[in-house]
Protein backbone atom coordinates (compact mmCIF):
# COMPACT_ATOMS: atom_id res chain seq x y z
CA UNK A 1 117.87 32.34 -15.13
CA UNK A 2 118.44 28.69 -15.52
CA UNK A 3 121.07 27.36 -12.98
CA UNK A 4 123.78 25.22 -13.71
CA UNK A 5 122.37 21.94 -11.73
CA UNK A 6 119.22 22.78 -14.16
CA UNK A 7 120.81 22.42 -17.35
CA UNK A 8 120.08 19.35 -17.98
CA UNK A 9 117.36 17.26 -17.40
CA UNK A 10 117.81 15.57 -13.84
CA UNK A 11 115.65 13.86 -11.66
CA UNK A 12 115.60 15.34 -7.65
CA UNK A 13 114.87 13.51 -4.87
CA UNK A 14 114.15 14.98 -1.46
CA UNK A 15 115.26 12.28 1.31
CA UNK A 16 116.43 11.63 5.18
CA UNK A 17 119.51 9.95 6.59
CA UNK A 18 120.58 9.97 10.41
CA UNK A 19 118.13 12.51 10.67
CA UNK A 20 119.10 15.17 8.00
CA UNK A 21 117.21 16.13 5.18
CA UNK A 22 118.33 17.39 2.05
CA UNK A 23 118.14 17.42 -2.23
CA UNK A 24 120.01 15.38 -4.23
CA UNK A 25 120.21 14.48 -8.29
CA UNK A 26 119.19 11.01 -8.70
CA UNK A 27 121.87 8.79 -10.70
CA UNK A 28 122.10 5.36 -10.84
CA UNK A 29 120.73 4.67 -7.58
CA UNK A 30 122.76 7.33 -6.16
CA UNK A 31 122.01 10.66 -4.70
CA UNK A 32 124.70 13.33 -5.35
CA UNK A 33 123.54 15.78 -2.56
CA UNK A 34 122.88 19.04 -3.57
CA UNK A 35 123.93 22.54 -1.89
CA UNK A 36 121.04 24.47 -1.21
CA UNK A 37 117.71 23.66 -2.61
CA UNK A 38 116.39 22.99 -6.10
CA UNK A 39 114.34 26.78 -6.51
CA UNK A 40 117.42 28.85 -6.82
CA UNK A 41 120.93 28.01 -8.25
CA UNK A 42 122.53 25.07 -6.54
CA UNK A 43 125.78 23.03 -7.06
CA UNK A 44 126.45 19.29 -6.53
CA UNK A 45 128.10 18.56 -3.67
CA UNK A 46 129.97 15.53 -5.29
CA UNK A 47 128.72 13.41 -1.38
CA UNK A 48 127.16 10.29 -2.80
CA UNK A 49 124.31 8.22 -0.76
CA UNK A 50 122.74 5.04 -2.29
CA UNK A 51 119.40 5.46 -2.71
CA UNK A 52 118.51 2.10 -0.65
CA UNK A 53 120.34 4.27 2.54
CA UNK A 54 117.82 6.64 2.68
CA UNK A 55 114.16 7.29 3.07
CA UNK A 56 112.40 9.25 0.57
CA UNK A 57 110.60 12.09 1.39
CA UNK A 58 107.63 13.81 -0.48
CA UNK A 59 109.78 15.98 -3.25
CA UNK A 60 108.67 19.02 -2.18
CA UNK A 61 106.34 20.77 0.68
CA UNK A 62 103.83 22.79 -1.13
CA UNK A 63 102.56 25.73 0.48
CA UNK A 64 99.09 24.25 -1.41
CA UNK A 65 98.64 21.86 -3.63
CA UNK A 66 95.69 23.01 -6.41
CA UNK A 67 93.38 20.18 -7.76
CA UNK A 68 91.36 19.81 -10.89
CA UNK A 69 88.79 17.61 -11.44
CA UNK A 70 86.85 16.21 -14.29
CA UNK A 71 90.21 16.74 -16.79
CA UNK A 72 89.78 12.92 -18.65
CA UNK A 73 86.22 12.63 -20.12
CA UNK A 74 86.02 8.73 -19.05
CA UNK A 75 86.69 10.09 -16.09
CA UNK A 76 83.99 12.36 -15.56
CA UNK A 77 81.38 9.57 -17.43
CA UNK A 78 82.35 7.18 -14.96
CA UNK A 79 81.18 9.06 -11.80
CA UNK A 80 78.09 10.46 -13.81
CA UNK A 81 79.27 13.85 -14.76
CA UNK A 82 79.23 16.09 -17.80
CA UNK A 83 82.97 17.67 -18.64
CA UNK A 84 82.74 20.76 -17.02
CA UNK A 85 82.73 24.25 -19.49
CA UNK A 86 85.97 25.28 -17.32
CA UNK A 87 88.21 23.72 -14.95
CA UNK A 88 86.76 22.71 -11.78
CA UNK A 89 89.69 23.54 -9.03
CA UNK A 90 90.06 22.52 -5.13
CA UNK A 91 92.64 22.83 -2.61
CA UNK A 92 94.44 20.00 -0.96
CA UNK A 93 95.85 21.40 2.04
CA UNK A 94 99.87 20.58 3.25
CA UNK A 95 98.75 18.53 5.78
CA UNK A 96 97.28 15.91 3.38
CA UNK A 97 100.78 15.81 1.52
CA UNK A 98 102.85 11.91 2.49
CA UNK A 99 105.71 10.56 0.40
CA UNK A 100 106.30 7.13 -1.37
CA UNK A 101 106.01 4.72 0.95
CA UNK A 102 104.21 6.46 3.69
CA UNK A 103 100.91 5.05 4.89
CA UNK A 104 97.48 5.97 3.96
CA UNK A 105 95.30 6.16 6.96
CA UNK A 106 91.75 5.39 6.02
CA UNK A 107 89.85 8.23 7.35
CA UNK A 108 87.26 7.13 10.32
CA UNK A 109 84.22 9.53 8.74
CA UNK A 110 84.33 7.57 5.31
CA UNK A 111 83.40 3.83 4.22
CA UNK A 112 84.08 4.44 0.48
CA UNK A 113 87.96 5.55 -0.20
CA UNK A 114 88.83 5.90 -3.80
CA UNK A 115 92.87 6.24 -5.75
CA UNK A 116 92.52 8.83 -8.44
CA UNK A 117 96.56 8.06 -10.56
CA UNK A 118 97.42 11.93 -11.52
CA UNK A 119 100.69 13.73 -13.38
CA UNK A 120 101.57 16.76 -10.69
CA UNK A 121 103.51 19.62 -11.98
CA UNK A 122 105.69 20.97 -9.51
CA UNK A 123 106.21 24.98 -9.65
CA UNK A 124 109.69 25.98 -9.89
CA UNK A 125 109.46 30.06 -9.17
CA UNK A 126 106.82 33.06 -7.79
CA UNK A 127 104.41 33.12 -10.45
CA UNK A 128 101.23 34.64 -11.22
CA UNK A 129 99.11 35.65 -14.72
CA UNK A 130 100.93 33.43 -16.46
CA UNK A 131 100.69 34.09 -20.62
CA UNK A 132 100.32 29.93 -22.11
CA UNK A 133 103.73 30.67 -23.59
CA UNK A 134 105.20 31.38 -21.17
CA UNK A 135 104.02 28.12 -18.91
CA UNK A 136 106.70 25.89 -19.50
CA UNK A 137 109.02 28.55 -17.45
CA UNK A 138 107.81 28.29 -14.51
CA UNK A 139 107.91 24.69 -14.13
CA UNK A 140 110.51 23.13 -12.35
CA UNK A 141 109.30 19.40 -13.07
CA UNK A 142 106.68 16.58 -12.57
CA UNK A 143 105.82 13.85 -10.38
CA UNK A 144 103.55 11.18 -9.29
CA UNK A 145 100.07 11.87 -7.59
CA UNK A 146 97.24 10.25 -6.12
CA UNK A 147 94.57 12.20 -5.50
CA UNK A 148 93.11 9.68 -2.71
CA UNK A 149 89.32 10.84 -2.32
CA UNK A 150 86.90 10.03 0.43
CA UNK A 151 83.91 9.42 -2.30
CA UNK A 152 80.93 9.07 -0.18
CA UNK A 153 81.96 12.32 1.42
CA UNK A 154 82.34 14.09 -1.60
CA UNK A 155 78.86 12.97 -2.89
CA UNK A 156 77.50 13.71 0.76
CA UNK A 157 79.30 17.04 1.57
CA UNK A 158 79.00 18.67 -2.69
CA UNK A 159 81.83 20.84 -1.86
CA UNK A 160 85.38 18.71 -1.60
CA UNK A 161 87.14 20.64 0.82
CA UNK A 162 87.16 17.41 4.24
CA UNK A 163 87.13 14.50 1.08
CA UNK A 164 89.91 15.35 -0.79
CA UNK A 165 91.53 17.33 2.33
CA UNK A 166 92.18 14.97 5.01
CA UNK A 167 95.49 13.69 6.09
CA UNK A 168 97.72 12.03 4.03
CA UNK A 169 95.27 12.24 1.12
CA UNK A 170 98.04 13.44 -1.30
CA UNK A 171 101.02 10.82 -1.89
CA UNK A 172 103.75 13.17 -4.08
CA UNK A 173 106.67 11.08 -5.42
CA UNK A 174 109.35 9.25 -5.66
CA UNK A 175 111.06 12.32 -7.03
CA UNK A 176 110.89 15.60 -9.43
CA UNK A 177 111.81 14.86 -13.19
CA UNK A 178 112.85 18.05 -14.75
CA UNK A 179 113.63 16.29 -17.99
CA UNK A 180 109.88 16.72 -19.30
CA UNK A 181 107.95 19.36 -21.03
CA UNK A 182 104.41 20.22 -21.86
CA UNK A 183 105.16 18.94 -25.56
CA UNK A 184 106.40 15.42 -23.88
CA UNK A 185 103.06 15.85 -21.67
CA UNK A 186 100.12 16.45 -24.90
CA UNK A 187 102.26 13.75 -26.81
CA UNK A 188 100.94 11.41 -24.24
CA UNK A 189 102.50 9.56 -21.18
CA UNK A 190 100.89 6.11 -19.75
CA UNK A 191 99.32 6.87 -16.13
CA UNK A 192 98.86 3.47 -14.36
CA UNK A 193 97.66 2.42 -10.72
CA UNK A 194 97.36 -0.80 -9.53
CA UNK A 195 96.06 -1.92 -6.36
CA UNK A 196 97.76 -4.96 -4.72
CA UNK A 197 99.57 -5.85 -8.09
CA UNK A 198 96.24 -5.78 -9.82
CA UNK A 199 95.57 -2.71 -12.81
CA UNK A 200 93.05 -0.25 -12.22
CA UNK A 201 93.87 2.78 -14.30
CA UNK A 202 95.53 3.15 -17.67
CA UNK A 203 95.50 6.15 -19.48
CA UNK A 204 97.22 9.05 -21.30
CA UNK A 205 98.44 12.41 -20.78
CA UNK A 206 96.97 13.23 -24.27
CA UNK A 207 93.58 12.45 -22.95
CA UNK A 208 93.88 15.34 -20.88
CA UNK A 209 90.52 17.74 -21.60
CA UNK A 210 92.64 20.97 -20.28
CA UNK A 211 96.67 20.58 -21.16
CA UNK A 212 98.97 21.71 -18.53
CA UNK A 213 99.89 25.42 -19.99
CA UNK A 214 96.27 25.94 -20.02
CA UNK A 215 96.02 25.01 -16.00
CA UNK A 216 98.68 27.05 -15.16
CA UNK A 217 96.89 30.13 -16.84
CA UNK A 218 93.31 29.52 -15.48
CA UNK A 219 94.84 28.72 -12.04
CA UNK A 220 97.74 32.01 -12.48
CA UNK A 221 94.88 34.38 -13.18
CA UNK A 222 93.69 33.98 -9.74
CA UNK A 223 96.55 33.18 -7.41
CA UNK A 224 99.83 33.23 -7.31
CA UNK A 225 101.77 29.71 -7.25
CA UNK A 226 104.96 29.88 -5.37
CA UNK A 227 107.78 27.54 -5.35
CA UNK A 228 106.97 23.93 -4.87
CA UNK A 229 103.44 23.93 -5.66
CA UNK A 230 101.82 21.42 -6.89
CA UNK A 231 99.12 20.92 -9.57
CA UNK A 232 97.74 18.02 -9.72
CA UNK A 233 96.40 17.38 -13.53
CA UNK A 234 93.19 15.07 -13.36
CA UNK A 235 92.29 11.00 -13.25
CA UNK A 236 91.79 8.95 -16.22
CA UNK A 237 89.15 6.71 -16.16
CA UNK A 238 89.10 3.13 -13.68
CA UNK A 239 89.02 5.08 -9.77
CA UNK A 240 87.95 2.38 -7.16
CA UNK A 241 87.71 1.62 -3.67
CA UNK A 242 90.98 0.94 -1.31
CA UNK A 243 90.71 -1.05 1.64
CA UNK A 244 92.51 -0.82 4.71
CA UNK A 245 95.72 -3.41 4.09
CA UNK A 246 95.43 -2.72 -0.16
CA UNK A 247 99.23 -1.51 -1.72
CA UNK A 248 98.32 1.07 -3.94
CA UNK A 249 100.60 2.34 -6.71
CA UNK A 250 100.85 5.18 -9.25
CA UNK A 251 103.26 4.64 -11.92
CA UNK A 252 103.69 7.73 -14.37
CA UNK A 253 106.11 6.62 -18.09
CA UNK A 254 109.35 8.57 -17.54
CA UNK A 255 108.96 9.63 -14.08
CA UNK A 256 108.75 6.29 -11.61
CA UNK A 257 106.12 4.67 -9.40
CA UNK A 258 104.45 5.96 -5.97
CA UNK A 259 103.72 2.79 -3.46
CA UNK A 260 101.63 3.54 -0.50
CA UNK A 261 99.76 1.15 1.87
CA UNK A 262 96.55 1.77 3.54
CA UNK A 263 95.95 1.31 7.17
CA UNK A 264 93.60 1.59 9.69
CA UNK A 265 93.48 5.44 11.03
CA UNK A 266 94.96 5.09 14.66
């Protein structure tokens, strides 16, 4: 069933003010609060709050957020790899989840930090074996990712689980857009980061190697996704190092940007 506040196309924001937390539609730098939460039916409230009033929050709290790697070919050329026959997936636990404008602490067992700019689908309902036409129904939206990776660790280590798993390695935000598709996805939307104003990524949605209805059936055939999930789709080509003090930002076309800082790990 598609709900009335999911009619049309509507960008949701998950935020904090005097200590509450709550939904609300984003509209002209305005939250309408919702009632409830954005899985299930829910109704505007009509309670306005101007979006410089609040703090953002990550847009959702994934029970697990599900990696893949290697999904641009520049990508995977960069760092010496061959594109893989199928997806290579991880897990980024909750823990690692911060929103826009959070700090990145740089993790004391790595010297070599990387940003990796990624499109993350956000699961809208209990899902599992999904058939690729059916894909587009269980998504409830996208947002902005960065998949920050502890390189040297992952080079050290082979399996990814403490470099692409430690805390507050997965910035989520500024908010869901529901007003995307797969279609809008394959036709090709700019991924960007910058670090401290200056560009280090630029690529494409379309250069995806795997398209987004084809994650969601490899990753459905194994598990089941449940609301607020996350899938995070892949890096184009141009990862680097952060340093502790760097402003690192993900801007995705038709969704928003992501700003983080890195600091020193206290």
């Amino acid at each position: 069933m598609i709900n009335e506040g999911q009619r049309q196309p509507v960008r949701i924001a998950r935020f904090s003010i005097d200590g509450n937390v709550g939904f609300g539609v984003l509209e002209d730098d305005e939250l309408d609060v919702i009632k409830g939460h954005p899985f299930a039916e829910f109704e505007r409230s009509g309670q306005k709050v101007p979006l410089d009033k609040v703090r953002l929050l990550p847009p959702v709290l994934p029970n697990k957020v599900v990696g893949v790697g290697r999904n641009y070919a520049a990508h995977a050329a960069e760092l010496g790899n061959e594109v893989p026959e199928v997806p290579v997936t991880f897990f980024k636990p909750s823990t690692s989840v911060i929103g826009p404008g959070d700090p990145i602490a740089y993790p004391s067992f790595s010297q070599e930090v990387h940003h990796e700019a990624e499109l993350a689908v956000v699961i809208g309902r209990m899902c599992r074996e999904v058939p690729r036409e059916r894909a587009k129904d269980v998504i409830l939206g996208y947002t902005c990712a960065n998949d920050v990776t502890a390189r040297d660790v992952q080079r050290r280590e082979k399996q990814w689980a403490r470099a692409k798993g430690f805390d507050g390695s997965c910035p989520l935000g500024p908010w869901v857009e529901t007003g995307l598709d797969p279609a809008a996805v394959a036709a090709g939307l700019a991924v960007q980061c910058t670090v401290n104003g200056e560009q280090r990524q630029l690529g494409r949605t379309s250069e995806m190697i795997r398209s987004v209805e084809d994650l969601i059936v490899h990753i459905t055939e194994a598990m089941t996704l449940l609301p607020g999930d996350v899938i995070l789709t892949g890096t184009p080509a141009g990862v680097g190092p952060l340093n502790v003090g760097d402003e690192v930002a993900v801007t995705i076309e038709g969704i928003g940007t992501l700003t983080n800082k890195v600091i020193k790990r206290g």
